[in-house]
Protein backbone atom coordinates (compact mmCIF):
# COMPACT_ATOMS: atom_id res chain seq x y z
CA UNK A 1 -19.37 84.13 -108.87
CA UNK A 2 -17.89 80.55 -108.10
CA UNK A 3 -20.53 80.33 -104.98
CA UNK A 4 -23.52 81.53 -107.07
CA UNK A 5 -22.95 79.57 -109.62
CA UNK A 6 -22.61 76.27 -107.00
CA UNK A 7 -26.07 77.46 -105.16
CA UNK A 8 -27.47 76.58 -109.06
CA UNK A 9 -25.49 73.52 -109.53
CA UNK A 10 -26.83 72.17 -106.28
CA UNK A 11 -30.05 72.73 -107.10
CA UNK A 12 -32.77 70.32 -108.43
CA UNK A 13 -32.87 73.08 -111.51
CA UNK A 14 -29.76 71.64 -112.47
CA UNK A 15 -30.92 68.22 -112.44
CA UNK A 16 -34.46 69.30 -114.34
CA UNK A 17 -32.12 71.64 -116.78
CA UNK A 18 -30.14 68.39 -117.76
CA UNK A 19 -33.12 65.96 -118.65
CA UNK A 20 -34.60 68.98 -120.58
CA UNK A 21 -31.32 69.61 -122.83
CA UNK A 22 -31.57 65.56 -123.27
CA UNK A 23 -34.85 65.51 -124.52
CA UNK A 24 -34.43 68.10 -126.45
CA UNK A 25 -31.32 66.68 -128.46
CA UNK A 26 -33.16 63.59 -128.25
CA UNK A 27 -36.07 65.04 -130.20
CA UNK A 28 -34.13 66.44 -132.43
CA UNK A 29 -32.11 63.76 -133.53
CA UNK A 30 -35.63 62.40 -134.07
CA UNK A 31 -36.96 64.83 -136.12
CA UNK A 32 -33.45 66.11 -138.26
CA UNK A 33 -31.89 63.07 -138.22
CA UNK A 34 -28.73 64.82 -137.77
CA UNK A 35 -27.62 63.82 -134.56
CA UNK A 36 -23.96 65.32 -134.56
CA UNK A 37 -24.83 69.02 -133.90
CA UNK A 38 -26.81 68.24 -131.10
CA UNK A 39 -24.26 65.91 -129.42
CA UNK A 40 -21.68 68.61 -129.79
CA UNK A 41 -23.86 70.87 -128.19
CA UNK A 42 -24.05 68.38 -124.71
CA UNK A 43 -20.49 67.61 -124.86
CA UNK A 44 -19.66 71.33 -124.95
CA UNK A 45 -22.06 71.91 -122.27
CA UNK A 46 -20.92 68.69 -119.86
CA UNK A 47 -17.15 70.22 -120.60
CA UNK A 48 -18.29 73.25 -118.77
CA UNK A 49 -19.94 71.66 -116.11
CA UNK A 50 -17.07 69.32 -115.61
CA UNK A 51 -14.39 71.91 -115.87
CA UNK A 52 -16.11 74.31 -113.27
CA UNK A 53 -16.51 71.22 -110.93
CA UNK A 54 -15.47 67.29 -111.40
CA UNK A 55 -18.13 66.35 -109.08
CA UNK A 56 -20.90 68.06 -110.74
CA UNK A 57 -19.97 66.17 -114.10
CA UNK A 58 -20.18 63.42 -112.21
CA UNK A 59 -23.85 64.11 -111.67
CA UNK A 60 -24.53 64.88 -114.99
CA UNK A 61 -22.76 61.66 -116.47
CA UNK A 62 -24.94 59.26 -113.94
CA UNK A 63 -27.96 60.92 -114.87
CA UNK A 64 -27.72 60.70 -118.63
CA UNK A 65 -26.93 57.54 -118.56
CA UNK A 66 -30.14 56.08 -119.02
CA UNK A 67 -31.35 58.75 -122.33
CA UNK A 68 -27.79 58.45 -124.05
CA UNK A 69 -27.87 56.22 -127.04
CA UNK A 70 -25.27 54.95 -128.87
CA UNK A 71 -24.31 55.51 -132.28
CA UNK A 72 -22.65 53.07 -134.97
CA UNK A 73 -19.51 54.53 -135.92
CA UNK A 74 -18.13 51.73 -137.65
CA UNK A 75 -17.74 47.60 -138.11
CA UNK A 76 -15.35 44.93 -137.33
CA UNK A 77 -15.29 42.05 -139.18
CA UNK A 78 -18.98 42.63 -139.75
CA UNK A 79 -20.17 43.21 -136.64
CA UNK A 80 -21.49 46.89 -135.83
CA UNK A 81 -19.41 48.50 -133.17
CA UNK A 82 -21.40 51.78 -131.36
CA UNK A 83 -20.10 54.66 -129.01
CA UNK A 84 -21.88 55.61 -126.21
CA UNK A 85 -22.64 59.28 -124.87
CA UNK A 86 -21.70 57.79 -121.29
CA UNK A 87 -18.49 56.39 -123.00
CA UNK A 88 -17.90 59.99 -124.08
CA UNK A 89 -18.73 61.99 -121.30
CA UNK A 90 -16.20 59.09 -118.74
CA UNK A 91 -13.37 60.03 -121.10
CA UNK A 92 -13.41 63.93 -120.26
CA UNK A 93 -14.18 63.45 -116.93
CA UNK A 94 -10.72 61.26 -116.48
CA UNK A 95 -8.82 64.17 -118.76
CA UNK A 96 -10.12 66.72 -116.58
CA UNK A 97 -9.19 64.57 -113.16
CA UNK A 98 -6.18 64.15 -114.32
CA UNK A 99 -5.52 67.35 -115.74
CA UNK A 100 -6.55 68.79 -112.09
CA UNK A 101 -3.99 66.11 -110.69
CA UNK A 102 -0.80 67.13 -112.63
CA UNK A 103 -1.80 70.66 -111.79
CA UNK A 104 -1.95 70.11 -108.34
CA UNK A 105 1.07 68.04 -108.55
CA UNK A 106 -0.95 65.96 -105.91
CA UNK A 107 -1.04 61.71 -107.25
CA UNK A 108 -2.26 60.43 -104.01
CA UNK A 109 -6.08 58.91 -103.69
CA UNK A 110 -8.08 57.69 -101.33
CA UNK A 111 -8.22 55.03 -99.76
CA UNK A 112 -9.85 52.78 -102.50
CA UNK A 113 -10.33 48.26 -101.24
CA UNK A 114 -11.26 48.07 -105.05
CA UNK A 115 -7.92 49.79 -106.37
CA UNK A 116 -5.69 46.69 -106.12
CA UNK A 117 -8.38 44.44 -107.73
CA UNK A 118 -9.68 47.04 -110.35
CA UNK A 119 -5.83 47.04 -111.32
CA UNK A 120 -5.30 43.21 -111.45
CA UNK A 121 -8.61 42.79 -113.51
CA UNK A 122 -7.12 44.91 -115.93
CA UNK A 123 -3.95 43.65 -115.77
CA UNK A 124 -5.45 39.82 -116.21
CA UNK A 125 -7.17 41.44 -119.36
CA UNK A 126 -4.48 43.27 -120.95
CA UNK A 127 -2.67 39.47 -121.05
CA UNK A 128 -5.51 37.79 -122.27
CA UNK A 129 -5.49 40.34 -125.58
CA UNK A 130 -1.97 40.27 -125.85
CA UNK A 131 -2.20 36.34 -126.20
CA UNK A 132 -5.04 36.44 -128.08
CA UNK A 133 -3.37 38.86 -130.71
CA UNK A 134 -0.28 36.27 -130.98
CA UNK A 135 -2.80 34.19 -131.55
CA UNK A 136 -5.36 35.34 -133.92
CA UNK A 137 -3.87 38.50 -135.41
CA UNK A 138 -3.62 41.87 -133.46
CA UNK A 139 -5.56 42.99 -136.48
CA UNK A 140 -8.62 40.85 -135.44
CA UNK A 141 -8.98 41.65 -131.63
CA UNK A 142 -10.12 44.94 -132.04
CA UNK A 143 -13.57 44.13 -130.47
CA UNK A 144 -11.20 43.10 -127.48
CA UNK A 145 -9.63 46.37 -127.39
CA UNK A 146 -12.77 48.46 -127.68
CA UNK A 147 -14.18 46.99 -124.84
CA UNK A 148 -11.42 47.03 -122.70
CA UNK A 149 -10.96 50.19 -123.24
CA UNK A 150 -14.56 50.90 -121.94
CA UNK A 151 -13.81 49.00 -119.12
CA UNK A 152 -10.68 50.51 -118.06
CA UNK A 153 -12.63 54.05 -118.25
CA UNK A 154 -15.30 53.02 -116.02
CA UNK A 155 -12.95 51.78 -113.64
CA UNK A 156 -11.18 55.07 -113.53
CA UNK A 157 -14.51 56.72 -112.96
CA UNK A 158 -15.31 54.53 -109.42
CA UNK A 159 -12.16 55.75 -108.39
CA UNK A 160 -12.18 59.19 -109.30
CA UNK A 161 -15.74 59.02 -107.58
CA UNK A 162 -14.15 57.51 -104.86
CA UNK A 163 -11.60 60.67 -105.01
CA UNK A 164 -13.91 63.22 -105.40
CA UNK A 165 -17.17 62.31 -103.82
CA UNK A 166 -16.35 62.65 -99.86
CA UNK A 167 -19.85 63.75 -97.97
CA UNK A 168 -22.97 62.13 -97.68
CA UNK A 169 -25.20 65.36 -99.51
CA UNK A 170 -23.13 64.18 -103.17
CA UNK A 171 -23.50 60.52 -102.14
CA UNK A 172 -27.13 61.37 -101.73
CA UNK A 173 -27.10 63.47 -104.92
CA UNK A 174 -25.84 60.62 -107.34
CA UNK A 175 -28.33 58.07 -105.78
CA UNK A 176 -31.33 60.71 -106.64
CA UNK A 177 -30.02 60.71 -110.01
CA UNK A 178 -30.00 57.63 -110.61
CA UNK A 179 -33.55 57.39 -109.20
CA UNK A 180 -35.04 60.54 -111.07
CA UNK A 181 -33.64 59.10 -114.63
CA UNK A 182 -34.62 55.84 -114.08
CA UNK A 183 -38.21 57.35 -112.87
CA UNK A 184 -37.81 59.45 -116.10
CA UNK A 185 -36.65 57.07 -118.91
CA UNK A 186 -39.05 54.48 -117.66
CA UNK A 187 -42.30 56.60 -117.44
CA UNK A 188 -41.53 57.84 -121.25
CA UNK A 189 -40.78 54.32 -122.39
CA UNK A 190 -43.67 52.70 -120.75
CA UNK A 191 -45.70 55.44 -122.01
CA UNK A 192 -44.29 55.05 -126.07
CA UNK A 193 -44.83 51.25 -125.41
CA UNK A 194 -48.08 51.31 -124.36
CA UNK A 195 -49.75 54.30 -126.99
CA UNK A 196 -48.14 53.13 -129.86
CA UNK A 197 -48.25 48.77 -129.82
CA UNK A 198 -45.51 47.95 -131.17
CA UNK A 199 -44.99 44.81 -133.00
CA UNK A 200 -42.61 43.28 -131.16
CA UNK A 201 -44.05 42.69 -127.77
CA UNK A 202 -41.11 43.35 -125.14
CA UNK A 203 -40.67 46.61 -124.29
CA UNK A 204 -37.25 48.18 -125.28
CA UNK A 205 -35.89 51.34 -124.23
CA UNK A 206 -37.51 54.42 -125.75
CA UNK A 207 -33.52 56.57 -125.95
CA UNK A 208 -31.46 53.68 -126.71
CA UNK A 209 -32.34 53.19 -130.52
CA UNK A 210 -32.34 56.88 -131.61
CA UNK A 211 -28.86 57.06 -132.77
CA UNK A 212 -28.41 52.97 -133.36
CA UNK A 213 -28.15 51.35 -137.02
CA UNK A 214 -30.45 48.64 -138.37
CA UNK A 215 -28.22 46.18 -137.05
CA UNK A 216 -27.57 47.37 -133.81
CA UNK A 217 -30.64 45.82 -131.62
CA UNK A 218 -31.43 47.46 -128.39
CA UNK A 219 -31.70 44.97 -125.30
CA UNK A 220 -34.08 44.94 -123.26
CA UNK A 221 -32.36 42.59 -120.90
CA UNK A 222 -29.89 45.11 -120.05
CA UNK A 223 -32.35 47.52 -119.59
CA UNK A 224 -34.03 45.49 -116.85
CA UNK A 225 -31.08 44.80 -116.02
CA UNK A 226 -29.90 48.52 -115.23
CA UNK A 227 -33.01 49.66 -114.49
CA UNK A 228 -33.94 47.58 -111.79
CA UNK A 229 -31.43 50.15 -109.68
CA UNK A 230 -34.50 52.57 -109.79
CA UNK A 231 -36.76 50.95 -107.36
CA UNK A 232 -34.38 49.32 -104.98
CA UNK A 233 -33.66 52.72 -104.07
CA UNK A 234 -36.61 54.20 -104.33
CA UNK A 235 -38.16 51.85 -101.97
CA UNK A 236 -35.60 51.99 -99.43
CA UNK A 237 -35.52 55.91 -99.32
CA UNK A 238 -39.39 55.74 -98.66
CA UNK A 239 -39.08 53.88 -95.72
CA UNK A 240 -37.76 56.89 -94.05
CA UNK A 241 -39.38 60.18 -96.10
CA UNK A 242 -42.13 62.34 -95.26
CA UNK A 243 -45.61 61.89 -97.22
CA UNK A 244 -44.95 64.02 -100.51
CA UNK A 245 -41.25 62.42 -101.05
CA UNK A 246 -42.59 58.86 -99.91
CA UNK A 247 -45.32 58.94 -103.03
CA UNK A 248 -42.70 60.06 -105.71
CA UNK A 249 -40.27 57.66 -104.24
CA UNK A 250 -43.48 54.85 -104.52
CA UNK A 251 -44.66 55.64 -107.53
CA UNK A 252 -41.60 56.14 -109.44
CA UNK A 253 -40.65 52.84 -108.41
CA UNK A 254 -43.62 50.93 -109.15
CA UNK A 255 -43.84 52.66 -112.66
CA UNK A 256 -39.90 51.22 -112.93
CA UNK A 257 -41.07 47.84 -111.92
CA UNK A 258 -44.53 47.95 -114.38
CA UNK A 259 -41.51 49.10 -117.27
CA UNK A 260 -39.17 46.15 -116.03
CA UNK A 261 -42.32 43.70 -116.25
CA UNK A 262 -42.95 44.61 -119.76
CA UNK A 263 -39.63 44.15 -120.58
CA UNK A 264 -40.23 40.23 -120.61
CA UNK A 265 -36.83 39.52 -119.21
CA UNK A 266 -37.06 36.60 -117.03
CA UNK A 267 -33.47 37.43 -115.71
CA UNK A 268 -34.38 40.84 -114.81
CA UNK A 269 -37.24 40.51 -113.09
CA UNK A 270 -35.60 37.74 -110.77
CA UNK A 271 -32.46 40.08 -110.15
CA UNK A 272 -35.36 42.24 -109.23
CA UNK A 273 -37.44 40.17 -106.81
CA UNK A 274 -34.16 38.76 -105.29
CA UNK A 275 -33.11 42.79 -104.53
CA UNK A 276 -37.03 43.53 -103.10
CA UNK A 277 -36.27 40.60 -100.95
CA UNK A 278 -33.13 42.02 -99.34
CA UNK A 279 -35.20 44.80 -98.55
CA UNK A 280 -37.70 43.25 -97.21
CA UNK A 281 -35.45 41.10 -95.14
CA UNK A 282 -33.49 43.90 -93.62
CA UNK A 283 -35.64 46.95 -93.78
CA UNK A 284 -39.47 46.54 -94.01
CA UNK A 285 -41.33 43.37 -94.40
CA UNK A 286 -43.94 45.23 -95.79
CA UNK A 287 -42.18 45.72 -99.50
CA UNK A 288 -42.57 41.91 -99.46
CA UNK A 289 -46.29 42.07 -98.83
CA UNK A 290 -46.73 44.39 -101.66
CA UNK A 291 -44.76 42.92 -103.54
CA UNK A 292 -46.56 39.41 -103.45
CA UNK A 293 -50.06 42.19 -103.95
CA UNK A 294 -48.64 43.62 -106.46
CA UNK A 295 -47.53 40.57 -108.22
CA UNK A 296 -50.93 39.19 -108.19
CA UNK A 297 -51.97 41.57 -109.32
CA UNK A 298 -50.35 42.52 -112.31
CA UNK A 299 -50.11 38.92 -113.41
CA UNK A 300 -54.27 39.47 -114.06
CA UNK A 301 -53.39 42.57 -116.27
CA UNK A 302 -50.82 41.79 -118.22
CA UNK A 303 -51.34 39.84 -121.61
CA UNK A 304 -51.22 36.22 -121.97
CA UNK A 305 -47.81 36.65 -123.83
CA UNK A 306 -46.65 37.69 -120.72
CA UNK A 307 -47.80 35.40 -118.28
CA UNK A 308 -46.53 32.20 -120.84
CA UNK A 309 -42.99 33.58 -120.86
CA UNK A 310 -42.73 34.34 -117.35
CA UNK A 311 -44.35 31.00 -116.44
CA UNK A 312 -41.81 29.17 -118.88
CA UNK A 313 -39.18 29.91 -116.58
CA UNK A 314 -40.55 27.22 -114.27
CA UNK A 315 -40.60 24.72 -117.00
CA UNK A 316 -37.32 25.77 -118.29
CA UNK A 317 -35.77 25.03 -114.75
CA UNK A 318 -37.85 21.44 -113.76
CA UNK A 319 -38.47 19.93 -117.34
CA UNK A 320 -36.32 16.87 -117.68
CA UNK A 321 -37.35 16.71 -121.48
CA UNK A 322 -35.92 20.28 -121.59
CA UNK A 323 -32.97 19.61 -120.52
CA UNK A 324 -32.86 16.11 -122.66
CA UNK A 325 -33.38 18.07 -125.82
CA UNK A 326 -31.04 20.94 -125.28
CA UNK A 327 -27.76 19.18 -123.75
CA UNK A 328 -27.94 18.04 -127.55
CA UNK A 329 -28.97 21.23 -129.34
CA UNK A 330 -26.06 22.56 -131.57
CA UNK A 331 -26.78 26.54 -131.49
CA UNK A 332 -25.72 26.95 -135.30
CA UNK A 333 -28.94 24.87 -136.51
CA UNK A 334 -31.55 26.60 -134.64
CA UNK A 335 -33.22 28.52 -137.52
CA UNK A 336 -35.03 31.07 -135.50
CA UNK A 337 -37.25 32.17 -138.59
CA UNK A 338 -39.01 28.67 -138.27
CA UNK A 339 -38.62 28.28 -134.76
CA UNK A 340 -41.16 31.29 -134.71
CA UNK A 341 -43.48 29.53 -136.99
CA UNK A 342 -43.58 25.98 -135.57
CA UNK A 343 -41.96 26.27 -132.56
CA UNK A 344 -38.42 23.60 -132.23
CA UNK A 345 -39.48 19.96 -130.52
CA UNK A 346 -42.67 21.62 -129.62
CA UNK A 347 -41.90 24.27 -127.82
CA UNK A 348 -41.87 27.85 -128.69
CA UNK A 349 -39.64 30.66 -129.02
CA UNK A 350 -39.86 31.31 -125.15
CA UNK A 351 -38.76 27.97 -123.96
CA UNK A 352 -36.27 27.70 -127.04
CA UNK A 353 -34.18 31.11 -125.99
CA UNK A 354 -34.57 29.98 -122.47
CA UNK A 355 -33.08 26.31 -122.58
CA UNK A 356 -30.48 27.43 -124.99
CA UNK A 357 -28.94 28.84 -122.64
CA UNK A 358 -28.14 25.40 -121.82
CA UNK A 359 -26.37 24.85 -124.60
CA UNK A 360 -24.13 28.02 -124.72
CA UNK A 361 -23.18 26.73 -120.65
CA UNK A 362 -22.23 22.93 -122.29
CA UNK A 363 -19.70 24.78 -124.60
CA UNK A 364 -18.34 27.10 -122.80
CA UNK A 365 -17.55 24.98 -120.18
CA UNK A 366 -15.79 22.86 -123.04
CA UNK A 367 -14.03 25.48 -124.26
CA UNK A 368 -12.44 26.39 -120.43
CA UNK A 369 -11.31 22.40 -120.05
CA UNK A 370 -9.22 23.68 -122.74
CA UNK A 371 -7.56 27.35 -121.65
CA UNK A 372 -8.33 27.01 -118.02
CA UNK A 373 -5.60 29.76 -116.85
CA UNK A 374 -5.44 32.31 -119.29
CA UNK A 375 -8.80 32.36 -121.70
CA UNK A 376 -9.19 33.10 -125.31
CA UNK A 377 -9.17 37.06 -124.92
CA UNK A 378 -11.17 39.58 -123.53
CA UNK A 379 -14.28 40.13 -125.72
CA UNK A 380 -13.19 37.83 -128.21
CA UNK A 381 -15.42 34.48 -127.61
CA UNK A 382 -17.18 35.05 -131.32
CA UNK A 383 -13.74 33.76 -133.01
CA UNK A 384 -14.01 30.48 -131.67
CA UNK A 385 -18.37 29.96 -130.99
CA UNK A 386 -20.65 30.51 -132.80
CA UNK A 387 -21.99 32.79 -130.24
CA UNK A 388 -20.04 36.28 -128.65
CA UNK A 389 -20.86 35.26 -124.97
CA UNK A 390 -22.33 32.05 -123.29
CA UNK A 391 -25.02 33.71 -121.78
CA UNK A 392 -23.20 33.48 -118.07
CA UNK A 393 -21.28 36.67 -117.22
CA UNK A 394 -18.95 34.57 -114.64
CA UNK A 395 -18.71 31.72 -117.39
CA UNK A 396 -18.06 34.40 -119.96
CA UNK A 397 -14.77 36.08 -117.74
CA UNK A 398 -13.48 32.45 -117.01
CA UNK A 399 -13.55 31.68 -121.21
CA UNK A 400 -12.30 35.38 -121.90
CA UNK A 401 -9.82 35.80 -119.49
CA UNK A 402 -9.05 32.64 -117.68
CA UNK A 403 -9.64 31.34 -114.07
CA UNK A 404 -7.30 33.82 -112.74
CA UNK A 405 -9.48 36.73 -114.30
CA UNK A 406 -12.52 35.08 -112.84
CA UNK A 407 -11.01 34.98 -109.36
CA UNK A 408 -9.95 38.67 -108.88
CA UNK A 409 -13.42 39.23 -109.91
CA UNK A 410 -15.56 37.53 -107.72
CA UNK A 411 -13.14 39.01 -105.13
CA UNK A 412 -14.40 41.87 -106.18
CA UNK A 413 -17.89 40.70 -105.37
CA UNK A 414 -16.97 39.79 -102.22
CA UNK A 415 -15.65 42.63 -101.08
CA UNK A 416 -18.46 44.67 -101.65
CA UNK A 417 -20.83 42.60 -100.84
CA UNK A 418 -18.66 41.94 -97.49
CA UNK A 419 -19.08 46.07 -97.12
CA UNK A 420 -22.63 46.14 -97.71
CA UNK A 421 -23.10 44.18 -94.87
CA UNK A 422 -21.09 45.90 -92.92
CA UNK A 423 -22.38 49.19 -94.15
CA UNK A 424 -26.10 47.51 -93.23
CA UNK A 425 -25.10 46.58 -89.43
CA UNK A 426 -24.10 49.71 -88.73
CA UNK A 427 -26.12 52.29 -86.18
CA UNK A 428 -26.76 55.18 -88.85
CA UNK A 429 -29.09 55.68 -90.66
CA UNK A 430 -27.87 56.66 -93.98
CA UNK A 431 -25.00 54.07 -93.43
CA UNK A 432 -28.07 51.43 -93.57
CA UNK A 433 -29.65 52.92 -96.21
CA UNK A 434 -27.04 52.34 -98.30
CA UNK A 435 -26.19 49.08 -97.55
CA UNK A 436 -28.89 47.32 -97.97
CA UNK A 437 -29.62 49.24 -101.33
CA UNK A 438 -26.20 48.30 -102.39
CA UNK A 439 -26.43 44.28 -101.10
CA UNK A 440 -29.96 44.07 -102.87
CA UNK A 441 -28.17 45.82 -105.89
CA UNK A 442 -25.32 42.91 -105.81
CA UNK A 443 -27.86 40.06 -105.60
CA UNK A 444 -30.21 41.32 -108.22
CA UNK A 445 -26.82 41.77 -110.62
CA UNK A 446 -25.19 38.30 -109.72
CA UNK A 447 -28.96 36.72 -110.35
CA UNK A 448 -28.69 38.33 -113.82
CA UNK A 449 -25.40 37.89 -114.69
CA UNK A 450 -25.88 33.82 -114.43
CA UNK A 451 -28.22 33.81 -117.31
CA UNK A 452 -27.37 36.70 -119.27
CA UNK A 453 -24.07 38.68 -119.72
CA UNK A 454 -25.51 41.90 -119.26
CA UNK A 455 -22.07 43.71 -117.63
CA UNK A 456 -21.05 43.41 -120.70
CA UNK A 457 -23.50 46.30 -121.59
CA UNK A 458 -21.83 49.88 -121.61
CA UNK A 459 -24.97 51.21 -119.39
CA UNK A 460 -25.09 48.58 -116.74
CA UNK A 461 -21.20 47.94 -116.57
CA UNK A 462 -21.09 52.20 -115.94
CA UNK A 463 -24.16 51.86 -113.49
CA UNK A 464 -21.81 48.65 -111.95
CA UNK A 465 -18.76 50.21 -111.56
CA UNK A 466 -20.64 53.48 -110.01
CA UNK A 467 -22.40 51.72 -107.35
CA UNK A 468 -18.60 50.19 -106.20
CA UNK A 469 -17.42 53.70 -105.97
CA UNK A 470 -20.15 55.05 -104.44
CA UNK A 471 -19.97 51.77 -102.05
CA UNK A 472 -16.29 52.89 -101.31
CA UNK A 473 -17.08 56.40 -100.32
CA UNK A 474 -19.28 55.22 -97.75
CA UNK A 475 -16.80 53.09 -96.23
CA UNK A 476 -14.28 55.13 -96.01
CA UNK A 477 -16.75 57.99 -93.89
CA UNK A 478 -18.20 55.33 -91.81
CA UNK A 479 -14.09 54.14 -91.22
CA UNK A 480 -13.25 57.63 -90.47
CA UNK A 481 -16.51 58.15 -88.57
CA UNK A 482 -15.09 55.41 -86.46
């Protein structure tokens, strides 16, 4: 029974079965607007899955990742607070794990470079609450608490991948995944965006909204931002497939890119030409050729909307005047209703939400000269700004949780992008693969993070802390392999 039943898990019916049950519920919750039935219905079935095999919910959590919306379940202080499926799905994973654990009577893990870090991040966090809740009320850092606890659950999951995940056919799995819902999700959204016209001209994603309240906006900066995973392996897997894998692995990624394009987030699509460079570098100096093609190409196609806002990064960057204007900008009297009308100092909305970020770096650099060490809590920037992050995920930890927070972080950065490399100069194959689809991963997320806190995002943070585990497994073979 048990090896019957894994000949179907393995299978790519498994994989097809799983997108089909989440467009189905998807649909649904379209069409009923009664979403609670159908959500049952996929936790009950992911509970099965993940109770047979820890692994195999593993799979199914990385793949609906990308068509699991979140819901609004309730407010803080005004501001809507959702739950994500993925936020779900990570906390029965960690029950079963360690429900298998205590069983087993067996605590030991792997060996896990990210465990000792992981632990101090969320160690450095847990302070920063704590003080913040002397501070402000423990009543008022609930935000704080809500994401941390997000955060500590993905962190668990790396490691329990990390645990579980120990031959190269699942570390190929999870990376198809991610590639076939990526493929998926962006085909359908691209598709929606371009049939129906919507009025607001970036593309956002066609799941994340379903569930969502009026007040809940999707982003579709941290759906480039996630998204952007989907070609960078896609294109490094070609390099090496025969002809009918090498055109789904082409065209899904090119249909990722075209989605991550329409998007119109500047961030995203440099995260995304930095990560096609690392591949180009290290693997094929071909992707850059089509790339440059490609980009030429598309730049004649898409609208002039387009081509303004992606030229205004330019102007944004070398525009003394620019910078002039917005070093003096206070963010609370931008009137964005009018700024769409008339444009602010002459410029319009694309240069305004551009050079602001300007502004959100002055303060929050202010506010650090003042709580260097320890930050103002984690999550919890709104109570003192008039903006909830300064648009700068590494400026955002150093506000939230101090410049000790900041520092086990971007150890955490380098050491994986110290094992990419490593990972990269190594004589096999899949060892290569890997690396450089992890090091153009890092690049294209650090590029992103220093104009947009898009971690913060439930599906890229899950995606983030994934890729680490999944970076960790390898290691460890290629150590023992050694």
């Amino acid at each position: 029974m048990r090896s019957n039943l894994t000949r179907i898990l393995d299978k790519s019916t498994f994989y097809l079965l799983s997108f089909f049950i989440t467009l189905a519920c998807s649909l649904s919750v379209t069409l009923f607007n009664n979403p609670f039935p159908i959500v049952l219905t996929v936790l009950i079935i992911f509970i099965i899955v993940t109770l047979y095999d820890i692994v195999n919910g593993i799979y199914l959590l990385i793949f609906l990742i990308p068509f699991s919306p979140s819901a609004e379940v309730f407010s803080i202080n005004g501001r809507p607070i959702g739950i994500t499926l993925e936020f779900l799905l990570s906390t029965i994973i960690i029950f079963f794990w360690f429900t298998k654990k205590i069983s087993k009577n067996d605590f030991s893990l792997k060996t896990n470079q990210l465990f000792i870090p992981g632990m101090l991040l969320l160690i450095v966090t847990i302070v920063s609450l704590l003080q913040a809740g002397l501070n402000l009320g423990f009543n008022n850092i609930t935000t704080g608490i809500v994401s941390f606890i997000v955060l500590l659950e993905f962190i668990i999951v790396s490691f329990i991948l990390v645990d579980e995940v120990d031959n190269d056919k699942q570390r190929k799995a999870i990376l198809h995944l991610i590639f076939i819902a990526g493929m998926i999700v962006s085909a359908l959204s691209l598709g929606y965006y371009l049939l129906t016209n919507p009025s607001d001209f970036r593309l956002m994603p066609i799941f994340d909204s379903i569930l969502r309240g009026e007040n809940v906006k999707s982003n579709p900066n941290s759906f480039a931002a996630y998204l952007f995973l989907t070609p960078l392996i896609g294109l490094v897997l070609s390099l090496n497939a025969n002809i009918r894998y090498k055109i789904v692995y082409i065209v899904g990624s090119f249909v990722a890119i075209a989605t991550i394009f329409f998007t119109g987030s500047r961030s995203g699509l440099i995260g995304l030409l930095l990560g096609l460079m690392v591949i180009g570098w290290f693997k094929s100096k071909r992707v850059l050729l089509v790339l440059f093609l490609g980009g030429i190409l598309f730049s004649i196609s898409i609208s002039d909307k387009f081509v303004e806002r992606y030229q205004s990064i330019g102007e944004i960057i070398t525009s003394e005047r620019i910078h002039k204007i917005f070093f003096n900008v206070d963010y609370k009297d931008i009137d964005w209703n009018k700024v769409a009308i008339m444009g602010y100092a002459g410029y319009g909305t694309d240069i305004v939400s551009g050079a602001l970020r300007i502004t959100h770096w002055i303060e929050g650099m202010q506010m650090v000269s003042k709580r260097p060490l320890l930050g103002y809590g984690y999550r919890l920037k709104q109570h003192y700004s008039s903006s909830p992050t300064s648009e700068n995920y590494f400026l955002d930890l150093w506000i939230m949780i101090g410049l000790i927070g900041l520092s086990v972080f971007l150890i955490i950065m380098y050491l994986v992008i110290k094992n990419s490399q490593s990972l990269i100069q190594s004589q096999i194959e899949h060892y290569s693969e890997f690396g450089v689809i992890s090091l153009a991963y890092y690049g294209g997320i650090i590029m992103v993070s220093l104009t947009g806190s898009v971690l913060f995002s439930s599906k890229v943070g899950c995606y983030f802390w994934i890729i680490n585990g999944l970076l960790i497994s390898y290691i460890n073979e290629k150590n023992i392999t050694n």
